[in-house]
N, C-alpha and C. Protein backbone atom coordinates (compact mmCIF):
# COMPACT_ATOMS: atom_id res chain seq x y z
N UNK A 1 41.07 -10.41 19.93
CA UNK A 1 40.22 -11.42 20.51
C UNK A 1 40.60 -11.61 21.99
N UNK A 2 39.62 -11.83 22.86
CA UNK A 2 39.97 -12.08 24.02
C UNK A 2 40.09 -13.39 24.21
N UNK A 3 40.90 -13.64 25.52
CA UNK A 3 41.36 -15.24 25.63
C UNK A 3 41.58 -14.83 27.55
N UNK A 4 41.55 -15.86 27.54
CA UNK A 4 41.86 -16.10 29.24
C UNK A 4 42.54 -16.83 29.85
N UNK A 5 43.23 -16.44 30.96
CA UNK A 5 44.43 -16.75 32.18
C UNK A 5 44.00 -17.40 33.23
N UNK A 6 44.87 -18.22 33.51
CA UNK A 6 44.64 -18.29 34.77
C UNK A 6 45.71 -18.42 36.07
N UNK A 7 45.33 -17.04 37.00
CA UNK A 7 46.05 -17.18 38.15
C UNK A 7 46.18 -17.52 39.56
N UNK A 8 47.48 -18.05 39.93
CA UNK A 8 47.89 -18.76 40.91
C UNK A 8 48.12 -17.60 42.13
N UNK A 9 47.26 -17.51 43.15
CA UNK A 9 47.42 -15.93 44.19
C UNK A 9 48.37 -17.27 45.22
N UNK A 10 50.04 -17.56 44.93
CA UNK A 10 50.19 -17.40 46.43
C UNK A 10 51.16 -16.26 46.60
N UNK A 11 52.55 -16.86 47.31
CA UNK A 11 53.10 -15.71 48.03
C UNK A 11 53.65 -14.60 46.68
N UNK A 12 54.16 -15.48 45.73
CA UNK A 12 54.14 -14.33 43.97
C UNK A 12 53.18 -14.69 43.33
N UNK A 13 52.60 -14.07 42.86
CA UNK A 13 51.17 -14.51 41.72
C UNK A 13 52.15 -15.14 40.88
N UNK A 14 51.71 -16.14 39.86
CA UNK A 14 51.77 -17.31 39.46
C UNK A 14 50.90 -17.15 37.98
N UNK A 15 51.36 -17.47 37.32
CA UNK A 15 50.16 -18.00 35.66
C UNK A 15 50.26 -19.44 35.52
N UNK A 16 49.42 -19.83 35.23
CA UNK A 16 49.63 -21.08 34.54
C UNK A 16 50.21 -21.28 33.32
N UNK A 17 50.68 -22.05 32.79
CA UNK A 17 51.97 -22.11 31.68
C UNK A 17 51.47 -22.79 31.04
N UNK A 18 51.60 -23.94 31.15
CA UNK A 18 50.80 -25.48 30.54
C UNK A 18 50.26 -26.37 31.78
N UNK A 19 49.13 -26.48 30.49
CA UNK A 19 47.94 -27.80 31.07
C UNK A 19 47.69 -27.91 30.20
N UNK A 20 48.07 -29.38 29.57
CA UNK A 20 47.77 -30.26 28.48
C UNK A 20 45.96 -30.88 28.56
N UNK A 21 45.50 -31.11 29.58
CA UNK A 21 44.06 -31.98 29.94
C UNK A 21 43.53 -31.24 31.33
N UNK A 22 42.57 -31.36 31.76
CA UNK A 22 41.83 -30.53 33.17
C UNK A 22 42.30 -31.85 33.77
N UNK A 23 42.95 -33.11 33.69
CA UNK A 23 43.28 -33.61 34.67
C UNK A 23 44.72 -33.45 35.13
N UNK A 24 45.26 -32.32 34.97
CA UNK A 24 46.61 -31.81 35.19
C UNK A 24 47.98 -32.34 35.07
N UNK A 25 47.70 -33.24 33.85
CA UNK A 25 49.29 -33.58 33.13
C UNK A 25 50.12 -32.36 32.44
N UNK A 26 51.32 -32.23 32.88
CA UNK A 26 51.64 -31.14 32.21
C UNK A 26 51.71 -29.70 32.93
N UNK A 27 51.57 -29.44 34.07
CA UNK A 27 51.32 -28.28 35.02
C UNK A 27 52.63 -27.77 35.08
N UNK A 28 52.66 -26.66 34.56
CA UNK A 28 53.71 -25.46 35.17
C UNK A 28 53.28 -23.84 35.57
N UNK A 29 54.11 -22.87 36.03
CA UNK A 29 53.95 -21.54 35.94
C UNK A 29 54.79 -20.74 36.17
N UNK A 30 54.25 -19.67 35.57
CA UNK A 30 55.25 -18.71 34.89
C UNK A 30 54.84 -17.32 36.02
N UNK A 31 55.99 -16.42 36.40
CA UNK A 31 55.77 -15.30 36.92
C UNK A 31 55.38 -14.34 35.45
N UNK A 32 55.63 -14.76 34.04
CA UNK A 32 55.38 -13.35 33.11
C UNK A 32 53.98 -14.20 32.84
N UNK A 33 53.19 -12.81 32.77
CA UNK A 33 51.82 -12.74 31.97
C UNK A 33 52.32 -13.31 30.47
N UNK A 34 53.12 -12.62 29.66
CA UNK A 34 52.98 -13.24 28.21
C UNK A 34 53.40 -14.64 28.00
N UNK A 35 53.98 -15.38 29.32
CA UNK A 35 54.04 -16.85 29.15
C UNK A 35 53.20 -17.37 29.17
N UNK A 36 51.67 -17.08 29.89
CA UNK A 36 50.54 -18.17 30.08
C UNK A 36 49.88 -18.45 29.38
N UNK A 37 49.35 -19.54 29.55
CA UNK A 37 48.61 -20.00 28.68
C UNK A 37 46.93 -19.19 28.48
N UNK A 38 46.57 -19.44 27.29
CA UNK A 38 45.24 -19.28 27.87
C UNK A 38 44.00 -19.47 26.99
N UNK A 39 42.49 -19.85 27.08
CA UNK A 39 41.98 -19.89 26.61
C UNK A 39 40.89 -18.99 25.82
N UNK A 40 40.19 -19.89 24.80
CA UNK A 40 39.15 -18.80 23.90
C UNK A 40 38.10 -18.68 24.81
N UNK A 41 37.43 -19.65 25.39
CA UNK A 41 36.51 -20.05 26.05
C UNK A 41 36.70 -19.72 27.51
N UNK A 42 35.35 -18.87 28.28
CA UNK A 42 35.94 -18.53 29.78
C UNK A 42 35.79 -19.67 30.58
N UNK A 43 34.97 -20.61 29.99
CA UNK A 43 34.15 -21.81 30.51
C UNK A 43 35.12 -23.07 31.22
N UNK A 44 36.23 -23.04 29.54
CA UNK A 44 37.15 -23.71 29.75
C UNK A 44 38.06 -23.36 30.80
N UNK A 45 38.67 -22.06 30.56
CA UNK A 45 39.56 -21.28 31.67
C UNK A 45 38.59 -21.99 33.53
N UNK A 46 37.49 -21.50 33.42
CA UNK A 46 37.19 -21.74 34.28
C UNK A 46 37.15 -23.53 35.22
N UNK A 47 37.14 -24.04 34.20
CA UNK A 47 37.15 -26.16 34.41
C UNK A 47 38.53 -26.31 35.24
N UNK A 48 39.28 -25.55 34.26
CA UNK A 48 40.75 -25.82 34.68
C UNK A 48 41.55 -24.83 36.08
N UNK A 49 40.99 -23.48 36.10
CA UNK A 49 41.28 -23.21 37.46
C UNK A 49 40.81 -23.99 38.37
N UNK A 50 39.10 -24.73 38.33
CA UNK A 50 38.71 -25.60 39.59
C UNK A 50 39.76 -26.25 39.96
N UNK A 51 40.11 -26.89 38.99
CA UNK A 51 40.79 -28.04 38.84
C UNK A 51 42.46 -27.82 39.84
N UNK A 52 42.87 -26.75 39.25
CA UNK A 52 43.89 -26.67 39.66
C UNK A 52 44.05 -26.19 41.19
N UNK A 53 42.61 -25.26 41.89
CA UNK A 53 42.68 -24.71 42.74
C UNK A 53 41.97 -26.26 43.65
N UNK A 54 41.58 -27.01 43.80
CA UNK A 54 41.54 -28.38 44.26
C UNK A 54 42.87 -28.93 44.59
N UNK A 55 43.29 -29.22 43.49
CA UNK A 55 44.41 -30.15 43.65
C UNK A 55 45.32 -29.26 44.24
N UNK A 56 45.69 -28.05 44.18
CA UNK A 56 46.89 -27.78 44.95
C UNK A 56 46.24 -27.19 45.82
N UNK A 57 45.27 -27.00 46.14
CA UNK A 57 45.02 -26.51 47.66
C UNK A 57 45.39 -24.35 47.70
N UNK A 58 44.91 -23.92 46.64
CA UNK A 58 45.55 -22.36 46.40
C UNK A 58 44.55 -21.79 45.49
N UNK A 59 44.31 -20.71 45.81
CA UNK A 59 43.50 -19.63 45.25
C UNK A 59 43.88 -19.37 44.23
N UNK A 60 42.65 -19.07 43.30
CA UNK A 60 43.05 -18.80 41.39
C UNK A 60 42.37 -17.83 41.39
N UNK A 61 42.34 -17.24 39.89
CA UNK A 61 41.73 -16.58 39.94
C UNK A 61 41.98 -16.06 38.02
N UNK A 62 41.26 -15.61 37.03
CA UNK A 62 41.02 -15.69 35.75
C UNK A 62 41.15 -14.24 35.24
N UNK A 63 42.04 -14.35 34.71
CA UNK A 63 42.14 -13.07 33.76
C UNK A 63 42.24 -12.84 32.77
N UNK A 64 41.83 -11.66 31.82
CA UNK A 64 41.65 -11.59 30.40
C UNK A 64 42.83 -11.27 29.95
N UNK A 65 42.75 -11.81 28.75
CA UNK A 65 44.55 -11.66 27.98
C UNK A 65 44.29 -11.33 26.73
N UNK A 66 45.07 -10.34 26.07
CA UNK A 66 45.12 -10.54 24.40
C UNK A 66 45.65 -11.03 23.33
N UNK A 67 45.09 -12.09 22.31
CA UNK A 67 45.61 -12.85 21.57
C UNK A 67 46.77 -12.52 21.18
């Protein structure tokens, strides 16, 4: 099944780890791909990169992962 990532482009690419809510309680990241989090939904993936690429002011960007 596919599921989706989401990444942090700064000076090391970045995954997101945890995000508990799209209002960003809970924010970490991980340099390994198999730490991130990620979703079923691209829709969702997508709410939560806005989200994150707002508030910190940094380019994201969504990638496919396998369950």
């Amino acid at each position: 099944m596919t599921r989706y990532s989401v990444l942090l482009h700064r000076q090391q690419p970045e995954y997101l780890a945890a995000c508990y809510a799209p209002t960003g309680s809970g924010i970490r990241t991980t340099l390994q791909a198999e730490d991130a989090c990620s979703w079923v939904l691209p829709e969702t993936a997508s709410r939560v990169a806005r989200h994150i690429s707002e508030t910190l002011g940094v380019e994201v960007s969504i990638k496919t992962c396998a369950a």
